[in-house]
PDB file of N, CA and C in Angstrom:
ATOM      1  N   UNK A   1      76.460  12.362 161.645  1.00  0.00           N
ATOM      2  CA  UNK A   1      77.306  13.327 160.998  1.00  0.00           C
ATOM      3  C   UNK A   1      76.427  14.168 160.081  1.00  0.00           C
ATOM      4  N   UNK A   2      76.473  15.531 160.099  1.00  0.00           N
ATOM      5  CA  UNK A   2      75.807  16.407 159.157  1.00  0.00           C
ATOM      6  C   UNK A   2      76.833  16.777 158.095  1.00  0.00           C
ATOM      7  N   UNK A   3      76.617  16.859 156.768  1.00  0.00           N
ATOM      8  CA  UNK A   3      77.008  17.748 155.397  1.00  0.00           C
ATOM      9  C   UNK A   3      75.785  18.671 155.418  1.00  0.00           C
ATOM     10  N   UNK A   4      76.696  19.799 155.483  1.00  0.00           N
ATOM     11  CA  UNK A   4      76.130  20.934 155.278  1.00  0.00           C
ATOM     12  C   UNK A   4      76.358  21.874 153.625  1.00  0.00           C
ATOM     13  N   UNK A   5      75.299  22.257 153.403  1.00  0.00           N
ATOM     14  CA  UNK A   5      75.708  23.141 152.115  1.00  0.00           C
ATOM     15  C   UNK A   5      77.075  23.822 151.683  1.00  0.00           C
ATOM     16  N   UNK A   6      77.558  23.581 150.708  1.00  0.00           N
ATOM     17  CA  UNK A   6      78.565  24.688 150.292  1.00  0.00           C
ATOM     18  C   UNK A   6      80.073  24.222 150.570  1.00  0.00           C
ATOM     19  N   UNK A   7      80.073  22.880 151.977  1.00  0.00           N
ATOM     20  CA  UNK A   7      81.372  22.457 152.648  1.00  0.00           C
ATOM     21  C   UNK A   7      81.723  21.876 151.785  1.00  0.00           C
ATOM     22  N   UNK A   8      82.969  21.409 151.941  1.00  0.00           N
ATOM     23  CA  UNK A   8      84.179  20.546 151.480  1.00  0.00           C
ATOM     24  C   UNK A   8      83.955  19.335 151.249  1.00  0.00           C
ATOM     25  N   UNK A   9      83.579  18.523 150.215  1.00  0.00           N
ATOM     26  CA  UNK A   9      83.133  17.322 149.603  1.00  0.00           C
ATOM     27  C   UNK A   9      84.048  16.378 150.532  1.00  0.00           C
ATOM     28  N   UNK A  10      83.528  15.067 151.272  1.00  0.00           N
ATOM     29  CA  UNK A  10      83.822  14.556 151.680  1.00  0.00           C
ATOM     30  C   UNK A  10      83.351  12.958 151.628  1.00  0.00           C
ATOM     31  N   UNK A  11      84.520  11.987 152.050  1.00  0.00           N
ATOM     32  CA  UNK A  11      84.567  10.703 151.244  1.00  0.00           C
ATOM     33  C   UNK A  11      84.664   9.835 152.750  1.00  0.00           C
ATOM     34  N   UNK A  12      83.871   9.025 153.109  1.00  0.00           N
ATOM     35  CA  UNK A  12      84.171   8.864 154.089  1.00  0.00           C
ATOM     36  C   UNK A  12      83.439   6.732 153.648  1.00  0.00           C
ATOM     37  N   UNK A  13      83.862   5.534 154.419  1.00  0.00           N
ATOM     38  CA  UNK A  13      83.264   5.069 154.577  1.00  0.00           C
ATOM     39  C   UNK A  13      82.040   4.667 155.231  1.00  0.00           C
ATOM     40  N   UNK A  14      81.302   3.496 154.799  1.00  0.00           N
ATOM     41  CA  UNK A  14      80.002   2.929 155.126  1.00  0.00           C
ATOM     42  C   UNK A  14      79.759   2.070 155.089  1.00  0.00           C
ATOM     43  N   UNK A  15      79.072   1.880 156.354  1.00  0.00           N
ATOM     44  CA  UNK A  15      78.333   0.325 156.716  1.00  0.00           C
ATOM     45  C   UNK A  15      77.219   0.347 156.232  1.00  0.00           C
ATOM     46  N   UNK A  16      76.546  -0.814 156.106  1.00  0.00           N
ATOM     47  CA  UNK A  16      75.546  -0.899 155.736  1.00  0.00           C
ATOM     48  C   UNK A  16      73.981  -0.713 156.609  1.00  0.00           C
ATOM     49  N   UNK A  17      73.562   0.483 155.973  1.00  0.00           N
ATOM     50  CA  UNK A  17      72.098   0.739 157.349  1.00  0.00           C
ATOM     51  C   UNK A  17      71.231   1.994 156.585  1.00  0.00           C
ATOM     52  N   UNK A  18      70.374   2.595 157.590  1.00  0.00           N
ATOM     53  CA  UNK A  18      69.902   3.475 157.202  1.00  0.00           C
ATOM     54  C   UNK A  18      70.135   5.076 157.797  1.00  0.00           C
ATOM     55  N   UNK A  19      70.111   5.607 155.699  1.00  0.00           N
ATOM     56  CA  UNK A  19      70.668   7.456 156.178  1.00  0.00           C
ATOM     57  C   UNK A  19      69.454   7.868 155.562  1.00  0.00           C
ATOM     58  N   UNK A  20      69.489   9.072 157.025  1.00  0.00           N
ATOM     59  CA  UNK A  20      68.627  10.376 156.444  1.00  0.00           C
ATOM     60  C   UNK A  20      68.882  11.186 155.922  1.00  0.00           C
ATOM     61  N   UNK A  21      68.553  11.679 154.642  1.00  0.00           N
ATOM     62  CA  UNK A  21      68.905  12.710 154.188  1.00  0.00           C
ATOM     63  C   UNK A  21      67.835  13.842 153.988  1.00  0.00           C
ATOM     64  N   UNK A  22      68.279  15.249 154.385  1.00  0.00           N
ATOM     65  CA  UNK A  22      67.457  15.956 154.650  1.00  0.00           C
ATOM     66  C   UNK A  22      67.417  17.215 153.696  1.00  0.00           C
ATOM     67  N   UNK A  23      66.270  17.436 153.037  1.00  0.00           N
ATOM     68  CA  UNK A  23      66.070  17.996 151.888  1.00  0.00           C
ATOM     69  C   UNK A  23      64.871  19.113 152.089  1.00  0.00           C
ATOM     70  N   UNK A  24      65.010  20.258 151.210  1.00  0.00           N
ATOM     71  CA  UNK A  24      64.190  20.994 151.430  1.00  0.00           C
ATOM     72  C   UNK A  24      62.918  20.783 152.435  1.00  0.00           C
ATOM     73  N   UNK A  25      63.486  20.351 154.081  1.00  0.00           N
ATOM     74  CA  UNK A  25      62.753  20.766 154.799  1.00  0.00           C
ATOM     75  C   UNK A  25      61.924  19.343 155.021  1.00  0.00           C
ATOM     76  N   UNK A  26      62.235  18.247 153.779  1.00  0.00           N
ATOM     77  CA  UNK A  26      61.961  17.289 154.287  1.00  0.00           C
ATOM     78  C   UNK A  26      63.169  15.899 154.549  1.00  0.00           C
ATOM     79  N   UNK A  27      62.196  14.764 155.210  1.00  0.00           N
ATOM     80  CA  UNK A  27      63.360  13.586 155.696  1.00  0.00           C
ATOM     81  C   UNK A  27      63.322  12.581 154.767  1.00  0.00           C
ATOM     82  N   UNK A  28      63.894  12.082 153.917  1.00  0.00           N
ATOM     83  CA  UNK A  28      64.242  10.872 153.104  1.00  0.00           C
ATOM     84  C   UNK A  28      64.900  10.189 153.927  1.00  0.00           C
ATOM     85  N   UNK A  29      64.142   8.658 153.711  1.00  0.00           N
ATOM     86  CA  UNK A  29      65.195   7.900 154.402  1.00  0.00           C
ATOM     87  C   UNK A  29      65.428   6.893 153.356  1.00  0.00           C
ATOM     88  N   UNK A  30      66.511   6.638 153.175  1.00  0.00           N
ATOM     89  CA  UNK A  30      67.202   5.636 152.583  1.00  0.00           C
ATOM     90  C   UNK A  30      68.104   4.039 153.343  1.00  0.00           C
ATOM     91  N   UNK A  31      68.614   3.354 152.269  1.00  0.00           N
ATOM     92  CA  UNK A  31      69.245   2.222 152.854  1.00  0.00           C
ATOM     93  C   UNK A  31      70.580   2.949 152.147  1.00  0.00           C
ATOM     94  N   UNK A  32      71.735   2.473 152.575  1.00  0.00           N
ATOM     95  CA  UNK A  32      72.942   2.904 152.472  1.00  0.00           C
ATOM     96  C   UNK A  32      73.509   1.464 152.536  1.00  0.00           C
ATOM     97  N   UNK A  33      74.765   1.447 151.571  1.00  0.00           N
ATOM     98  CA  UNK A  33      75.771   0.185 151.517  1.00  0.00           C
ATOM     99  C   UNK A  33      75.032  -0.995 150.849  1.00  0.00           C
ATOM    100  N   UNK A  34      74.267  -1.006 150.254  1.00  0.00           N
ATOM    101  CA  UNK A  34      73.582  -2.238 149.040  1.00  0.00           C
ATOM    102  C   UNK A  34      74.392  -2.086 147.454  1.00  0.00           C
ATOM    103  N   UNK A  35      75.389  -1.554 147.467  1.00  0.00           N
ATOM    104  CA  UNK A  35      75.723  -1.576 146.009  1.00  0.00           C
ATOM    105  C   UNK A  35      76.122  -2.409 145.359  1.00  0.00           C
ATOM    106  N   UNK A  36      76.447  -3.633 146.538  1.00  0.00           N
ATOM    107  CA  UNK A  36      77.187  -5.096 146.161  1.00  0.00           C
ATOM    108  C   UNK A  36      76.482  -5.686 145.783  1.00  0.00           C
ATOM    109  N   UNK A  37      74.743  -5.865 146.431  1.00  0.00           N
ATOM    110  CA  UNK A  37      73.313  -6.548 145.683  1.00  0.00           C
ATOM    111  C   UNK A  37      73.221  -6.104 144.418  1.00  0.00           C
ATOM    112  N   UNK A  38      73.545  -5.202 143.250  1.00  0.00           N
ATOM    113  CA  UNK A  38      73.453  -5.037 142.126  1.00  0.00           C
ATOM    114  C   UNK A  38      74.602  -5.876 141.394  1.00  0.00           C
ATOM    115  N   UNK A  39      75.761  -6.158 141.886  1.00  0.00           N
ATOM    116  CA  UNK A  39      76.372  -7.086 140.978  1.00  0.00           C
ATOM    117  C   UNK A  39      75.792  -8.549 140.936  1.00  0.00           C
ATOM    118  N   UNK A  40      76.099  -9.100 140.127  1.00  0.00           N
ATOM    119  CA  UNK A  40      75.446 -10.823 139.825  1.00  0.00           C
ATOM    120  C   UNK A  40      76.544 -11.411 140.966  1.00  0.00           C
ATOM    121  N   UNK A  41      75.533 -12.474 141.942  1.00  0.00           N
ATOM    122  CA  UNK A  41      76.363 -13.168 142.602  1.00  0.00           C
ATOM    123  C   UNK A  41      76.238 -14.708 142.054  1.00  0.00           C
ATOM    124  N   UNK A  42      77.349 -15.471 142.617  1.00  0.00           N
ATOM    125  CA  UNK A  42      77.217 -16.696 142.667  1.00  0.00           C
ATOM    126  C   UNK A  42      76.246 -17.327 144.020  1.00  0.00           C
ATOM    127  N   UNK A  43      75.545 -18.925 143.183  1.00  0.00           N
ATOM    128  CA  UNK A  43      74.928 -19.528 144.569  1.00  0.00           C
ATOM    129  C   UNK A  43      75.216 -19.201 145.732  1.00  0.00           C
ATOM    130  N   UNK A  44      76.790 -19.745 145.956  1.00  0.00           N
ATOM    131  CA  UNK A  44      76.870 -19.788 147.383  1.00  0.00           C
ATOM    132  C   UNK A  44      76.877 -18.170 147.368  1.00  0.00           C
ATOM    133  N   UNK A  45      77.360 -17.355 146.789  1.00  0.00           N
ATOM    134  CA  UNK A  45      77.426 -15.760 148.071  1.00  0.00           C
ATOM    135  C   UNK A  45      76.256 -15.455 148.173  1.00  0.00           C
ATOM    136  N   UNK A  46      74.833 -15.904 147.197  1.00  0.00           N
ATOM    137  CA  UNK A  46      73.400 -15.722 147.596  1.00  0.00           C
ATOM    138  C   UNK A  46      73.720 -16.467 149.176  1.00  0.00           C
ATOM    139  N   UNK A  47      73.622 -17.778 148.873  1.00  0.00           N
ATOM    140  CA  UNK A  47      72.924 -18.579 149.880  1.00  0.00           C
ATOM    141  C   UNK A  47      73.746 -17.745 151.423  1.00  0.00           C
ATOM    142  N   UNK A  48      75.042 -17.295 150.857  1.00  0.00           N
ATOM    143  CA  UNK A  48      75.946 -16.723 152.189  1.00  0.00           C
ATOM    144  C   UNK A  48      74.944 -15.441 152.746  1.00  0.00           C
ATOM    145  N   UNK A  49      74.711 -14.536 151.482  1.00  0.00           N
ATOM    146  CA  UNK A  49      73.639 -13.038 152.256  1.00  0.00           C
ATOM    147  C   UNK A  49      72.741 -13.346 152.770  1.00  0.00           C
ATOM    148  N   UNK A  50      72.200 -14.755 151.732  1.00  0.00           N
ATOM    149  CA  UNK A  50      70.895 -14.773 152.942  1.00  0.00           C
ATOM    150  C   UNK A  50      70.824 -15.162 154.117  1.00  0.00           C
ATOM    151  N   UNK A  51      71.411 -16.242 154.137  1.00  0.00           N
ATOM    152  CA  UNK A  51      71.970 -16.407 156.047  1.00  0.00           C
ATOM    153  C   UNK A  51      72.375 -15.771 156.728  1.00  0.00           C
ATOM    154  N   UNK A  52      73.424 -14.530 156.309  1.00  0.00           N
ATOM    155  CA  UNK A  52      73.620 -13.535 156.788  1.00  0.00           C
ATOM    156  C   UNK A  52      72.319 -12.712 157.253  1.00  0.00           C
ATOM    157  N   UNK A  53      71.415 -12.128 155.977  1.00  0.00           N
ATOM    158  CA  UNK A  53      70.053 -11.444 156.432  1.00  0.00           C
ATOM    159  C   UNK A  53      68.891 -12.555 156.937  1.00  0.00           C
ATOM    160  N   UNK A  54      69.137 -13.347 157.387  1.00  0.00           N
ATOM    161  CA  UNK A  54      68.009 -14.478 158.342  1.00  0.00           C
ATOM    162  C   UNK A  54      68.625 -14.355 159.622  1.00  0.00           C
ATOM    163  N   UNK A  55      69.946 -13.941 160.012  1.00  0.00           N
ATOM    164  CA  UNK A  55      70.272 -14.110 161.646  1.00  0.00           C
ATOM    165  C   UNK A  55      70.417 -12.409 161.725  1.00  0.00           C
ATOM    166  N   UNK A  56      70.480 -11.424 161.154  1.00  0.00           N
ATOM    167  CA  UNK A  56      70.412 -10.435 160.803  1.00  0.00           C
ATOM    168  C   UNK A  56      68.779  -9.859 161.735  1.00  0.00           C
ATOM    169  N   UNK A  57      67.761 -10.358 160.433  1.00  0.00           N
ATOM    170  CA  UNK A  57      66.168 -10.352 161.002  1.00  0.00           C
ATOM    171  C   UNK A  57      66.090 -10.749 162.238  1.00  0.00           C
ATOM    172  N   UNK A  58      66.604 -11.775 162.606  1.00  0.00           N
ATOM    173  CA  UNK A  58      66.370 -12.939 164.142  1.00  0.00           C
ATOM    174  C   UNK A  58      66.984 -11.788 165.481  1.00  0.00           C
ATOM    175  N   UNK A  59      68.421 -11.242 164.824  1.00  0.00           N
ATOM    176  CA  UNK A  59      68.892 -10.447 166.267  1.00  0.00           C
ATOM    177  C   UNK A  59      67.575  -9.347 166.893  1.00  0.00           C
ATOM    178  N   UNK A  60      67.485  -8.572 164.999  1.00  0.00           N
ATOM    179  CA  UNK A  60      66.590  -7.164 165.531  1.00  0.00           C
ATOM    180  C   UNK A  60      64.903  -7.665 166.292  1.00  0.00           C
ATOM    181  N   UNK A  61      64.538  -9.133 165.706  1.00  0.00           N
ATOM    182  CA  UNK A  61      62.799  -9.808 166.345  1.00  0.00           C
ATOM    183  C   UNK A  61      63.625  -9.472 167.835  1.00  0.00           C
ATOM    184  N   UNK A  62      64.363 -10.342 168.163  1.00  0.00           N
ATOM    185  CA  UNK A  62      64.332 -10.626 169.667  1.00  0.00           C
ATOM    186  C   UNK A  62      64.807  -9.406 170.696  1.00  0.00           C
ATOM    187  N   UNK A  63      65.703  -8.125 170.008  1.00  0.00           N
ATOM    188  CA  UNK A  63      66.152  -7.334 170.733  1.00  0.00           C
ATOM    189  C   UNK A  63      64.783  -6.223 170.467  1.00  0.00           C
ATOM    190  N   UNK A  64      63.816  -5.904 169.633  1.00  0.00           N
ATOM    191  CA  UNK A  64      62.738  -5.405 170.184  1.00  0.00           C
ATOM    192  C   UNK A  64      61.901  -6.132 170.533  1.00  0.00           C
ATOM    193  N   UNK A  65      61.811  -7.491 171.260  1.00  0.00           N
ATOM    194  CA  UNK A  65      61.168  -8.010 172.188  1.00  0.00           C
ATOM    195  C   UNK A  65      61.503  -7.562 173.331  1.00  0.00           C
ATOM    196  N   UNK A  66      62.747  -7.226 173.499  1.00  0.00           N
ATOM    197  CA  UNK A  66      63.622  -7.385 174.920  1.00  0.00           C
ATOM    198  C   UNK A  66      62.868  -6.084 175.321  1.00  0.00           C
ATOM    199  N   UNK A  67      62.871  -4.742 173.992  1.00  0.00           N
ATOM    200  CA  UNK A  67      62.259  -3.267 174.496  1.00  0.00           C
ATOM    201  C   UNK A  67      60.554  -3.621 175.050  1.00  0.00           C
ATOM    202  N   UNK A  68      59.984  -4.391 175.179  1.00  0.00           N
ATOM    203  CA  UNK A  68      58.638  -4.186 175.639  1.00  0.00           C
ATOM    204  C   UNK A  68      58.276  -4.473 176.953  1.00  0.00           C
TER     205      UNK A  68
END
């Protein structure tokens, strides 16, 4: 999806990944949807993200294995 200059402010949801944003001509890339890592969690919702981001890492190893 492009925002273009000058349009109609728009509110849309987001998953969590990476956006480009494109700026005088150059590409920033950012992570998008981490705003929940700035609040203080408890043990378990650590121990929950990180298992989450350990099978997370494991899908993307093996599916660019699959590309070679």
């Amino acid at each position: 999806m492009g925002i273009y200059p000058q349009h109609v402010p728009l509110i849309s949801r987001m998953v969590p990944g990476e956006m480009i944003v494109r700026k005088d001509g150059r590409d920033l890339f950012i992570a998008a949807g981490e705003a929940r890592l700035r609040e203080k969690l408890s043990s378990e919702e650590l121990a929950s993200v990180n298992a989450s981001l350990a099978r997370s890492l494991a899908h993307l190893r093996v599916k660019r294995r699959r590309r070679v």
